[in-house]
Protein backbone atom coordinates (compact mmCIF):
# COMPACT_ATOMS: atom_id res chain seq x y z
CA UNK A 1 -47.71 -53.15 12.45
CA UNK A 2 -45.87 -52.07 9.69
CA UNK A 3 -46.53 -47.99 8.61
CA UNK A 4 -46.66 -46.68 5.55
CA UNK A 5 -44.66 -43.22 4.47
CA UNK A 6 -47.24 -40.57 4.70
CA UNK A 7 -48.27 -38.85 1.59
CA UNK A 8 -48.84 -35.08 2.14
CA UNK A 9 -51.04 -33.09 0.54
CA UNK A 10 -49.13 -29.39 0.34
CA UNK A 11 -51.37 -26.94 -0.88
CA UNK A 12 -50.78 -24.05 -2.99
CA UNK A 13 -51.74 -20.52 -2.31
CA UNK A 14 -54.33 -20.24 -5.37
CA UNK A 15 -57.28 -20.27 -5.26
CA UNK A 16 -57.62 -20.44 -1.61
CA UNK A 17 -61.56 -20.44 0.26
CA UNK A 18 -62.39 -18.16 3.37
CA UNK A 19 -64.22 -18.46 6.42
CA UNK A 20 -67.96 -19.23 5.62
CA UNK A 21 -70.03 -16.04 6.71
CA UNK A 22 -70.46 -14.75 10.34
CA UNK A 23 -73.70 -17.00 11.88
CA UNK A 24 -74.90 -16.53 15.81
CA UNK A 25 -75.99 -18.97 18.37
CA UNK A 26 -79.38 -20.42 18.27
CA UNK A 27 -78.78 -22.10 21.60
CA UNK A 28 -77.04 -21.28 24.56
CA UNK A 29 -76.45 -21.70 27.96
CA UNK A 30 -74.86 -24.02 31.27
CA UNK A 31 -74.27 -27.41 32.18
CA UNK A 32 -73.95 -28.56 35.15
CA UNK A 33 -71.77 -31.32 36.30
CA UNK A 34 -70.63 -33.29 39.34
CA UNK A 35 -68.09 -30.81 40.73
CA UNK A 36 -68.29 -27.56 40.76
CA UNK A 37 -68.11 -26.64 37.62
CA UNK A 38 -70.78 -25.04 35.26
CA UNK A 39 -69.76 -25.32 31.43
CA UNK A 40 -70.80 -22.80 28.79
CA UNK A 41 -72.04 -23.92 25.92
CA UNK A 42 -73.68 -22.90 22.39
CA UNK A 43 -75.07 -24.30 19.22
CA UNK A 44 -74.75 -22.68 16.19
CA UNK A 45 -75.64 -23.49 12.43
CA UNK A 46 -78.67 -25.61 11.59
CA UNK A 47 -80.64 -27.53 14.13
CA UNK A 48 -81.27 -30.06 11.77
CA UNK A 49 -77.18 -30.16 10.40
CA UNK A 50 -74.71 -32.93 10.79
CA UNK A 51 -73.54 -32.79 14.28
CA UNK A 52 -70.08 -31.39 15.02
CA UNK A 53 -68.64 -30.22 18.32
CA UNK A 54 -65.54 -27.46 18.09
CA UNK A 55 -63.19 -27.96 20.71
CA UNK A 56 -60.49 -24.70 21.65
CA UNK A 57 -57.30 -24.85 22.46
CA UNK A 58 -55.15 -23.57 25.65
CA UNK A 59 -55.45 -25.75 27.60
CA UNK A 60 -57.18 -22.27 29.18
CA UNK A 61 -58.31 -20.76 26.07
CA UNK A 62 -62.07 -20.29 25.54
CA UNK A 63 -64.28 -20.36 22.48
CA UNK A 64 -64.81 -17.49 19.75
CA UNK A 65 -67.20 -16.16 17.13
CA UNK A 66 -64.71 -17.46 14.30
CA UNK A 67 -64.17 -21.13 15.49
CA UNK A 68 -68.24 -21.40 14.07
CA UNK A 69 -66.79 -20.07 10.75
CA UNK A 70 -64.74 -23.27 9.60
CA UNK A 71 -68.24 -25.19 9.08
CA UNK A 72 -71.22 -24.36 6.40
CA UNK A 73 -73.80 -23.14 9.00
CA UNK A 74 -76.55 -23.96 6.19
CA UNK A 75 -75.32 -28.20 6.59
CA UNK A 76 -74.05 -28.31 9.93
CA UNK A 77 -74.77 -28.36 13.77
CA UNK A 78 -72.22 -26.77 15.99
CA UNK A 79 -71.85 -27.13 19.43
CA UNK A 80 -69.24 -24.95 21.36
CA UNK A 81 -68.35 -24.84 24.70
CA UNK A 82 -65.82 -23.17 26.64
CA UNK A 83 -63.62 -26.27 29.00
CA UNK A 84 -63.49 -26.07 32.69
CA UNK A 85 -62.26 -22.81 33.87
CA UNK A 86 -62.26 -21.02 30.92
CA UNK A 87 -64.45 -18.10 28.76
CA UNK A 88 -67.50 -17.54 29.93
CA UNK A 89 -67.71 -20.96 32.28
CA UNK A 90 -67.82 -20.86 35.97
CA UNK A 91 -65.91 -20.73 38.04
CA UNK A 92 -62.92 -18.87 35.95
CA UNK A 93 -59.57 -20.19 36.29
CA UNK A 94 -59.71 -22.82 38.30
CA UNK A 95 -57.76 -26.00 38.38
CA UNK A 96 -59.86 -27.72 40.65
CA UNK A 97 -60.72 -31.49 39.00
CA UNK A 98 -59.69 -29.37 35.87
CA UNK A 99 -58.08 -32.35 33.66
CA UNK A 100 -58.30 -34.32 30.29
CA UNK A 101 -60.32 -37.04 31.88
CA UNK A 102 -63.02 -34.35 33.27
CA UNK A 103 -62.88 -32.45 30.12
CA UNK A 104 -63.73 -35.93 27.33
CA UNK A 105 -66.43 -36.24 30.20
CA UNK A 106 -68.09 -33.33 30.09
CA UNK A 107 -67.51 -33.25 25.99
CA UNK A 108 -69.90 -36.78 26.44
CA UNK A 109 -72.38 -34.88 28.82
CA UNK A 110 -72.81 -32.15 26.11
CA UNK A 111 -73.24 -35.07 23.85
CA UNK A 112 -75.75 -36.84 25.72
CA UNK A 113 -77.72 -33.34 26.05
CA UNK A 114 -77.89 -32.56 22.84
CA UNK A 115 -79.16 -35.61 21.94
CA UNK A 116 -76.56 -36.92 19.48
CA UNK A 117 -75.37 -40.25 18.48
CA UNK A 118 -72.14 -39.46 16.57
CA UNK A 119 -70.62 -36.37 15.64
CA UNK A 120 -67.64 -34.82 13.84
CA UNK A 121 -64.76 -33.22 16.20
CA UNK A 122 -62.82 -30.51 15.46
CA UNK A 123 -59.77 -28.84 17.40
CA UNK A 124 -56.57 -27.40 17.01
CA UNK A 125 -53.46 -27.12 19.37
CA UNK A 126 -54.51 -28.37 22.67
CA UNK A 127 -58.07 -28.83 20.69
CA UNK A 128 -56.48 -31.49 18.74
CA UNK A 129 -54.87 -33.57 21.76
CA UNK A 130 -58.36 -33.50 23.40
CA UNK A 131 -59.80 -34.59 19.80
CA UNK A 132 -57.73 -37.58 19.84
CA UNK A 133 -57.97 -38.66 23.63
CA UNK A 134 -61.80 -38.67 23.45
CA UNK A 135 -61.61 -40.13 20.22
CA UNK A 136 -59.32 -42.85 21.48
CA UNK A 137 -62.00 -43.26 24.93
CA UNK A 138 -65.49 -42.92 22.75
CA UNK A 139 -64.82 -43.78 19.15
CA UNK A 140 -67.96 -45.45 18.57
CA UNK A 141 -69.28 -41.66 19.00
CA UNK A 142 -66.98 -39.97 16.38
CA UNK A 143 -67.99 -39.60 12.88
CA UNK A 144 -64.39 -38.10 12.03
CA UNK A 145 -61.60 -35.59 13.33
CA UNK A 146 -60.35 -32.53 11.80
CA UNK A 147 -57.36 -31.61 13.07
CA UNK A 148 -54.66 -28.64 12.96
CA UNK A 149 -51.73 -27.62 14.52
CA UNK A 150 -50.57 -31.01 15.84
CA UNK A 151 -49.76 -31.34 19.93
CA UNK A 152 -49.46 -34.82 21.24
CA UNK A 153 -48.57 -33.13 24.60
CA UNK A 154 -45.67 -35.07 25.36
CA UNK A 155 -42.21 -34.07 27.00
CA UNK A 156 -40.18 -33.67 23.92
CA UNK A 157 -42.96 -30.96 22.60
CA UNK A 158 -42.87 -29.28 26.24
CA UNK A 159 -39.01 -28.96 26.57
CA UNK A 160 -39.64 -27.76 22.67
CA UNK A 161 -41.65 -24.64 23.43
CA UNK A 162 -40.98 -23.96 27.38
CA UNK A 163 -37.22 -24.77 27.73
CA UNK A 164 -35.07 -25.57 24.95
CA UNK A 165 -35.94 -25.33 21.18
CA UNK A 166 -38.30 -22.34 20.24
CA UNK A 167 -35.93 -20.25 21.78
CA UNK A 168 -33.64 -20.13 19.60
CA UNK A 169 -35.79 -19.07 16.46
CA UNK A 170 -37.50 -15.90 18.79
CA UNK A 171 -34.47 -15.15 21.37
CA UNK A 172 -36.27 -11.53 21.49
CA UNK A 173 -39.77 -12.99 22.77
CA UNK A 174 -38.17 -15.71 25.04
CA UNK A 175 -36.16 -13.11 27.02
CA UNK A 176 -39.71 -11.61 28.00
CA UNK A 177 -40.33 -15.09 28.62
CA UNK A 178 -37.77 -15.45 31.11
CA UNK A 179 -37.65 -12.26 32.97
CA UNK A 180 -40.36 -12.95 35.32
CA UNK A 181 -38.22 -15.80 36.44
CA UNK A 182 -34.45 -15.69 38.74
CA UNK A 183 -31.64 -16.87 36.74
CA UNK A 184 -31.32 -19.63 39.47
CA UNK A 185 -34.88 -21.31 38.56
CA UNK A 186 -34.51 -21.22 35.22
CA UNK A 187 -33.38 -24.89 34.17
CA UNK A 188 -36.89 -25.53 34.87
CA UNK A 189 -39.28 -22.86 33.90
CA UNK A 190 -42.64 -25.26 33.57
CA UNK A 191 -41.89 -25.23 37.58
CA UNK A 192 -41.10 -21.69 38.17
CA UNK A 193 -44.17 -20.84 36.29
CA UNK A 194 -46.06 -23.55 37.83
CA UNK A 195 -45.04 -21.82 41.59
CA UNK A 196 -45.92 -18.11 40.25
CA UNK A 197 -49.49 -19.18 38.63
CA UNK A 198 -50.79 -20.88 41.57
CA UNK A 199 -49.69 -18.44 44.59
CA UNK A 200 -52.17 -16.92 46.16
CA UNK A 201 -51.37 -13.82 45.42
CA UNK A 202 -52.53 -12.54 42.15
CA UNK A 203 -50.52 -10.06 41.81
CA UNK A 204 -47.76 -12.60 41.15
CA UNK A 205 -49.82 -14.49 38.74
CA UNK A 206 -51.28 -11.44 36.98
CA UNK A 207 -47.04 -11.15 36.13
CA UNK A 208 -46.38 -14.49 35.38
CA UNK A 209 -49.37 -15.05 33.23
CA UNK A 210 -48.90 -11.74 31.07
CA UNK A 211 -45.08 -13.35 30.20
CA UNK A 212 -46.41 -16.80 29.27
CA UNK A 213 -49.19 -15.40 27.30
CA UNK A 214 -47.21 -13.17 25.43
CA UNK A 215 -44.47 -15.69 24.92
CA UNK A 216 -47.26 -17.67 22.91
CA UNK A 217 -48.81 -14.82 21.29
CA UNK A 218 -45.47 -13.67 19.70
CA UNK A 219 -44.74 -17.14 18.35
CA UNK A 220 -48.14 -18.28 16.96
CA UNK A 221 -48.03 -16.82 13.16
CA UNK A 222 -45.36 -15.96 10.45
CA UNK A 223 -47.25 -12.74 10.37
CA UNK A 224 -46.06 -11.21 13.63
CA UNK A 225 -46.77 -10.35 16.80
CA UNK A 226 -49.68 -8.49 14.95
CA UNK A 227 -51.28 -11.61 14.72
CA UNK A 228 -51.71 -12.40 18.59
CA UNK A 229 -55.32 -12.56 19.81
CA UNK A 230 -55.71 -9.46 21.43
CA UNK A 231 -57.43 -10.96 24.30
CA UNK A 232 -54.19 -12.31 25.44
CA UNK A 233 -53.79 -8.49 26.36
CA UNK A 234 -56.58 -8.96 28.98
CA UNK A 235 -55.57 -9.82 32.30
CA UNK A 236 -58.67 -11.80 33.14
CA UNK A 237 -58.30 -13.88 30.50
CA UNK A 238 -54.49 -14.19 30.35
CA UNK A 239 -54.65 -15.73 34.02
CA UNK A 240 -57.39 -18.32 33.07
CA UNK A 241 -55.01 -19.25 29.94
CA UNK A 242 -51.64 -19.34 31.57
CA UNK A 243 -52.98 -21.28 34.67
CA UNK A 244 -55.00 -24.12 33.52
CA UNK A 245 -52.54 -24.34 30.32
CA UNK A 246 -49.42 -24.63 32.94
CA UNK A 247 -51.63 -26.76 35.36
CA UNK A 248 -51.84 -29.24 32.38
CA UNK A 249 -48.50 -29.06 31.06
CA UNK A 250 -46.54 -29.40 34.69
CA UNK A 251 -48.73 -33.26 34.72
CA UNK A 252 -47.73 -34.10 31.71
CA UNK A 253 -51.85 -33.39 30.64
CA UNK A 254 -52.73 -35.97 33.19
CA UNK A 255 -51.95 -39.37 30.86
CA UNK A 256 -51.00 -42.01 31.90
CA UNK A 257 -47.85 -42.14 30.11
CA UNK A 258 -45.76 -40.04 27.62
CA UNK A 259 -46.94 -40.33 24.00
CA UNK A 260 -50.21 -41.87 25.06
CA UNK A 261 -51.77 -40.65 22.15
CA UNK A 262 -49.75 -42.57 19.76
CA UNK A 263 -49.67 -45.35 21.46
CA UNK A 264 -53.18 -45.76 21.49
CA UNK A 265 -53.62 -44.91 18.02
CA UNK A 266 -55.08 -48.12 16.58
CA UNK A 267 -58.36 -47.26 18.44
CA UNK A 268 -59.13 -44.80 15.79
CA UNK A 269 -57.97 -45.88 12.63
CA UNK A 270 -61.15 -46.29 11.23
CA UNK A 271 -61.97 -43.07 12.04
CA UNK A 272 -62.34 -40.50 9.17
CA UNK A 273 -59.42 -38.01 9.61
CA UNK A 274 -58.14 -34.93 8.29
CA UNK A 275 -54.74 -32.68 9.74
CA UNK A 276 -53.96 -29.78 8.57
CA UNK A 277 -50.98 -28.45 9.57
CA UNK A 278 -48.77 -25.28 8.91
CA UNK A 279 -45.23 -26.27 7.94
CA UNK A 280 -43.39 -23.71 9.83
CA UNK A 281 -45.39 -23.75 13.23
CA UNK A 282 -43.18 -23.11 16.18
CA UNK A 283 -45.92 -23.78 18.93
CA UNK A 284 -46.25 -27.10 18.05
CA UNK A 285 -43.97 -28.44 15.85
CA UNK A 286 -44.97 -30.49 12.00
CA UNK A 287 -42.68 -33.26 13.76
CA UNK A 288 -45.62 -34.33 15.68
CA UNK A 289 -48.19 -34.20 12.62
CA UNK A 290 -45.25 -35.98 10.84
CA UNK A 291 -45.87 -39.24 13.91
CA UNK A 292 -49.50 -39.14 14.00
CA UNK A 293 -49.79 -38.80 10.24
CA UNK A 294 -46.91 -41.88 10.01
CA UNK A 295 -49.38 -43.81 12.98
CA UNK A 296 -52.29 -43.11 11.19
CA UNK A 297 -52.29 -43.50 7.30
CA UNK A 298 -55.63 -43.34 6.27
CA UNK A 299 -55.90 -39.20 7.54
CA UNK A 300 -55.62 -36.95 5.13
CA UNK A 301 -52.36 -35.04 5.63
CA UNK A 302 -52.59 -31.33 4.09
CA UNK A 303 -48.75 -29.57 4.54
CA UNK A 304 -49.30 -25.45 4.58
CA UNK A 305 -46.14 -24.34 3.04
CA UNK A 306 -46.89 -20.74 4.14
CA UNK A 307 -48.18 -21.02 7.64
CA UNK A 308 -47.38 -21.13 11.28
CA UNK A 309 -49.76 -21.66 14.23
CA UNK A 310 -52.59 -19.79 14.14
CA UNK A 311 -56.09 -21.11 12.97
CA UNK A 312 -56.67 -17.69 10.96
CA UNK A 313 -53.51 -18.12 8.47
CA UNK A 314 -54.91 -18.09 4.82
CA UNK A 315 -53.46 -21.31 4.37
CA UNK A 316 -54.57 -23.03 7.14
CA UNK A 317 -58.22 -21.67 6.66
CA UNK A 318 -58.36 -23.20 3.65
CA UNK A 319 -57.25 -26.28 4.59
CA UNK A 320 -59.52 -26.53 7.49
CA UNK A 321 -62.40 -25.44 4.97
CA UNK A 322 -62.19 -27.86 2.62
CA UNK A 323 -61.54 -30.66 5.26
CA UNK A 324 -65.26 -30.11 6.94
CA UNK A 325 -66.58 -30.17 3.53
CA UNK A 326 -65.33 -33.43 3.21
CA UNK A 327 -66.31 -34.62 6.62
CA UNK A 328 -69.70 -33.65 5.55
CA UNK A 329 -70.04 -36.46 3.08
CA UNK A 330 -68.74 -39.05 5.36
């Protein structure tokens, strides 16, 4: 099928919104599923809202008090949760049945508990590449997608950020990167990681996780290494993060082929859509916005001019703001 040239939206720094105001759970707690795994979950907002769930990224990451901030809490119904292995869900870190299949189901068992039909889904990073595959497997139960930060998970975007690309725009930060790991392994450092994260002794991942995190945190904002989430200074949760997200990455995040995503595209065209993405991200790249954007026309395409990665960027707050106050009336 013939594509049309994608017409961006780039927004201007006036007049920018914020984060709506700081709301707490109303809901909590676990759910269970057919492995081991128990999933932590919240809802947030009003019980009576349009349903959205808010889906982190990572993979290995784990959900926050400022991913319920996006949405009006007085209009909509959140549901969080924290993916296999991650935050507060049990148990932490571990890859066992840990991948995107076993993640879109348990996003359809939260579903299915809450007692929704259709809802909204939101996610950045990895949270948009597990937007789109579950919107691509269930799109009779999305309402829309609101995306940011664009990662279609495929090898070009890997070699990008873990070999070849990124490096050359933070040499400083990728020499950390690479310390952890012998000259001799290093035309493959997915692998060497991949080795390090899953010995047995933690010790050795403990190292190799605080280099991979830190390689991420020092790239994710044109505002520094300031802006890093300072839980990627926590061991605990620097394992978790650097584990699952290498587990995922070293299989390719468990599709069945590369670029998946796009080629599957047409199953959500209908869909409502809004992406959001900062124009000079280094994590993941506005090339891949540029595709799915290019694949799928009818999204809204809204170009930061004056943003990187990271969800909390001025820019990209108010992009992602006025985006769910859209979705709201769809």
């Amino acid at each position: 099928m013939e594509r049309n040239t994608p017409s961006p939206v780039v927004s201007s720094s006036a007049h920018r919104r914020g984060l709506f105001r700081e709301n707490e759970p109303y809901a909590q707690g676990w759910l269970a599923t057919d492995g081991p795994h128990e999933i932590f979950y919240e809802e947030c907002g009003a019980a009576d809202g349009k349903p959205c769930v808010i889906l982190h990224g990572g993979p290995g990451g784990a959900i926050n008090p400022t991913m319920r901030r996006f949405f009006d809490p007085s209009k909509w119904r959140m549901a969080l949760f924290d993916q296999r292995g991650c935050g507060k869900s049990r148990p932490n870190a571990s890859l066992d049945d840990n991948t995107t299949w076993s993640l879109i189901e348990d996003i359809e068992r939260l579903r299915v508990h809450l007692g929704v039909e259709t809802w909204t889904v939101f996610g950045g990073s990895w949270g948009s590449t597990l937007a789109l595959a579950y919107a691509i497997t269930h799109p009779d139960r999305v309402a829309g997608l609101v995306l940011r930060g664009i990662f279609l998970l495929t090898a070009r975007e890997l070699k990008w950020f873990y070999q070849d690309g990124a490096s050359i725009l933070f040499p400083d930060a990728w020499a950390r990167f690479t310390a952890p790991i012998p000259v001799e392994e290093r035309h493959d450092l997915m692998s060497a990681y991949h080795r390090r994260l899953t010995h047995e002794d933690r010790r050795v991942q403990a190292e190799a996780a605080a280099a991979w995190s830190q390689w991420e945190g020092d790239t994710i904002s044109i505002r520094g290494p300031e802006a890093r989430p300072s839980k990627f200074n926590e061991i605990d949760f620097a394992i978790a993060f650097a584990r699952i997200e290498c587990h995922f990455f070293a299989n390719g995040g468990f599709f069945d082929e590369d670029g998946w995503i796009l080629k599957n595209i047409e199953k959500i065209r209908n869909i409502p859509g809004w992406i959001v993405q900062g124009r000079f991200d280094v994590v993941t790249p506005m090339e891949s916005a540029w595709a799915l954007k290019t694949a799928w026309p009818e999204a809204r395409f809204d170009i930061v001019w004056d943003a990187g990665h990271a969800s909390t960027e001025p820019g990209i707050v108010d992009g992602l703001v006025r985006a769910t106050d859209q979705a709201l009336r769809v």
